[in-house]
C-alpha atoms as a PDB file:
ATOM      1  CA  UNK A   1    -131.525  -8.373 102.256  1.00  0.00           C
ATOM      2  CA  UNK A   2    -128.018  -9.566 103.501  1.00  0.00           C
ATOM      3  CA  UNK A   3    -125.479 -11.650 101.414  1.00  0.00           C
ATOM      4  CA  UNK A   4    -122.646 -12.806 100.674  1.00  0.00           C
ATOM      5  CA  UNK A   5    -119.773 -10.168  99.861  1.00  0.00           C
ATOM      6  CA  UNK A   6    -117.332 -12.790  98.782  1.00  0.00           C
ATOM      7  CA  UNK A   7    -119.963 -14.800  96.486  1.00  0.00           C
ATOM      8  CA  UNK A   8    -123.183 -13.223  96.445  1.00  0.00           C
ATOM      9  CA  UNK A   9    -124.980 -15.636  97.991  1.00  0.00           C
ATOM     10  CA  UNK A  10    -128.652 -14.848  98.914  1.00  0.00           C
ATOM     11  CA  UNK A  11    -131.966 -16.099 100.251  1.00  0.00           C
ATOM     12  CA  UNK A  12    -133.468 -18.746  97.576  1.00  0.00           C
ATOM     13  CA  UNK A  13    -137.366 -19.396  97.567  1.00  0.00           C
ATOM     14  CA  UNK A  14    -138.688 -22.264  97.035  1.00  0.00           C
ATOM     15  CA  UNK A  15    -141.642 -24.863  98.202  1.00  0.00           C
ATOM     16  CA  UNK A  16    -143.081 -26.620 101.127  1.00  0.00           C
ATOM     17  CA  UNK A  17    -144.801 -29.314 100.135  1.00  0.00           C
ATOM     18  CA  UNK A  18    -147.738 -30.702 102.753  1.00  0.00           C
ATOM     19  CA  UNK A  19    -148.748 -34.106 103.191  1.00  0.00           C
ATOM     20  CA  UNK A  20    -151.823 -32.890 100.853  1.00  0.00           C
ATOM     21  CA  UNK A  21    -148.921 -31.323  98.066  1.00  0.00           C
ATOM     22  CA  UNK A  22    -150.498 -28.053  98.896  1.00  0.00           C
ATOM     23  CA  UNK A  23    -147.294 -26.063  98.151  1.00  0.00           C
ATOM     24  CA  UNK A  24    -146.212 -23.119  99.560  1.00  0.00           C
ATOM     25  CA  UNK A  25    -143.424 -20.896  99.382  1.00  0.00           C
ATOM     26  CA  UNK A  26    -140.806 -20.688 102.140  1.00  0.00           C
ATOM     27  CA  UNK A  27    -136.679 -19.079 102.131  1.00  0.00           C
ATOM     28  CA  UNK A  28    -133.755 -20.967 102.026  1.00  0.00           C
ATOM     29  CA  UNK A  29    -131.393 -18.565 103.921  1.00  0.00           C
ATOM     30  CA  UNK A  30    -127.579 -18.957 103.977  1.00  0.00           C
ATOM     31  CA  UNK A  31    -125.463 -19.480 106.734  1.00  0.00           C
ATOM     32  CA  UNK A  32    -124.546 -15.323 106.797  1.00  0.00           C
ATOM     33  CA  UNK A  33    -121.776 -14.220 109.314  1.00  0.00           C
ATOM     34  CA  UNK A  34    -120.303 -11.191 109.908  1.00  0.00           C
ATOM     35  CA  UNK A  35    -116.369 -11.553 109.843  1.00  0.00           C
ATOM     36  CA  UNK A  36    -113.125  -9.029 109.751  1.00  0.00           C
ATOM     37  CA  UNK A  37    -111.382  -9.226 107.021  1.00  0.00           C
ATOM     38  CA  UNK A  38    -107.886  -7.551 105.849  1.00  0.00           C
ATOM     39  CA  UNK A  39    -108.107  -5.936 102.700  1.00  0.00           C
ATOM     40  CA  UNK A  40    -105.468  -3.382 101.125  1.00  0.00           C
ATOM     41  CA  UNK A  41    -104.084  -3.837 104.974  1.00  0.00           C
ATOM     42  CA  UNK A  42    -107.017  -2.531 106.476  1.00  0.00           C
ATOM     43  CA  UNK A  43    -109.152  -4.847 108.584  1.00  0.00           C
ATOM     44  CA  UNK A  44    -112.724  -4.305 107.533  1.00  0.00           C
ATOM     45  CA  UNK A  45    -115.861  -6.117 108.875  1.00  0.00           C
ATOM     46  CA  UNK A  46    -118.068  -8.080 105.684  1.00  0.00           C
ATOM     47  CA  UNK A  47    -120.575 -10.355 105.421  1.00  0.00           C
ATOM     48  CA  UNK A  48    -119.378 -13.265 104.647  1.00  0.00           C
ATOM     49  CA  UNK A  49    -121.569 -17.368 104.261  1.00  0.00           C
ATOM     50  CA  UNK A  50    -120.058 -19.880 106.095  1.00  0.00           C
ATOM     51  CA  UNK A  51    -118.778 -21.426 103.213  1.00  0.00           C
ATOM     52  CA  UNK A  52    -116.682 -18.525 102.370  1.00  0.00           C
ATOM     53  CA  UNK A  53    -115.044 -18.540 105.916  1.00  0.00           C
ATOM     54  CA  UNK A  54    -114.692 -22.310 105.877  1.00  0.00           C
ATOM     55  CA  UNK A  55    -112.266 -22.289 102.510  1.00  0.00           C
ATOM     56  CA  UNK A  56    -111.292 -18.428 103.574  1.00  0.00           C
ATOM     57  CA  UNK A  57    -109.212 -20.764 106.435  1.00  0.00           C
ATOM     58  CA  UNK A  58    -107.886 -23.142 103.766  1.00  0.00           C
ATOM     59  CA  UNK A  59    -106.028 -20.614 101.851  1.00  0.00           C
ATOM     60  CA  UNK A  60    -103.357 -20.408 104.580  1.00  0.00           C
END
Protein backbone atom coordinates (compact mmCIF):
# COMPACT_ATOMS: atom_id res chain seq x y z
CA UNK A 1 0.00 0.00 0.00
CA UNK A 2 1.03 3.69 -0.75
CA UNK A 3 2.14 6.31 1.91
CA UNK A 4 3.53 8.94 2.93
CA UNK A 5 7.44 9.32 2.24
CA UNK A 6 7.75 12.44 4.26
CA UNK A 7 5.62 11.05 7.39
CA UNK A 8 4.56 7.66 6.88
CA UNK A 9 1.21 8.16 6.76
CA UNK A 10 -1.03 5.16 5.80
CA UNK A 11 -4.53 3.76 5.41
CA UNK A 12 -6.18 3.51 9.10
CA UNK A 13 -9.15 0.95 9.64
CA UNK A 14 -11.67 1.53 11.54
CA UNK A 15 -15.74 1.16 11.90
CA UNK A 16 -18.96 1.91 10.23
CA UNK A 17 -21.45 1.96 12.47
CA UNK A 18 -25.28 1.27 10.99
CA UNK A 19 -28.33 2.66 12.26
CA UNK A 20 -28.63 -1.01 13.94
CA UNK A 21 -24.63 -0.50 15.48
CA UNK A 22 -23.86 -3.43 13.32
CA UNK A 23 -20.19 -2.40 12.85
CA UNK A 24 -18.12 -2.97 10.17
CA UNK A 25 -14.78 -2.24 9.11
CA UNK A 26 -14.02 0.34 6.43
CA UNK A 27 -10.27 2.49 5.43
CA UNK A 28 -9.55 5.80 6.23
CA UNK A 29 -7.19 6.65 3.29
CA UNK A 30 -4.97 9.78 3.19
CA UNK A 31 -5.01 12.42 0.88
CA UNK A 32 -1.73 10.64 -1.18
CA UNK A 33 -0.19 12.74 -4.08
CA UNK A 34 2.51 12.20 -6.11
CA UNK A 35 4.87 15.37 -6.13
CA UNK A 36 8.66 16.28 -7.42
CA UNK A 37 10.73 16.99 -5.03
CA UNK A 38 14.56 18.32 -4.99
CA UNK A 39 16.69 16.34 -2.96
CA UNK A 40 20.69 16.39 -2.92
CA UNK A 41 19.80 18.73 -6.19
CA UNK A 42 18.15 16.13 -7.95
CA UNK A 43 14.43 16.46 -8.59
CA UNK A 44 12.86 13.16 -7.70
CA UNK A 45 9.11 12.24 -7.85
CA UNK A 46 7.64 10.90 -3.98
CA UNK A 47 4.63 10.30 -2.53
CA UNK A 48 3.82 12.74 -0.56
CA UNK A 49 -0.13 13.44 1.83
CA UNK A 50 -1.49 16.58 1.30
CA UNK A 51 -0.54 17.70 4.48
CA UNK A 52 3.05 17.32 3.74
CA UNK A 53 2.72 19.51 0.52
CA UNK A 54 0.52 22.03 2.30
CA UNK A 55 3.43 22.95 5.11
CA UNK A 56 6.16 21.66 2.31
CA UNK A 57 4.88 25.39 0.75
CA UNK A 58 5.24 27.10 4.13
CA UNK A 59 8.84 26.48 4.53
CA UNK A 60 9.66 29.10 1.86
Amino acid sequence: MAKCSNCGKAVVFGRAVSHSKRATNRPFHPNLQRVTVMQNGKPVKTTWCAKCIKSLGKVR
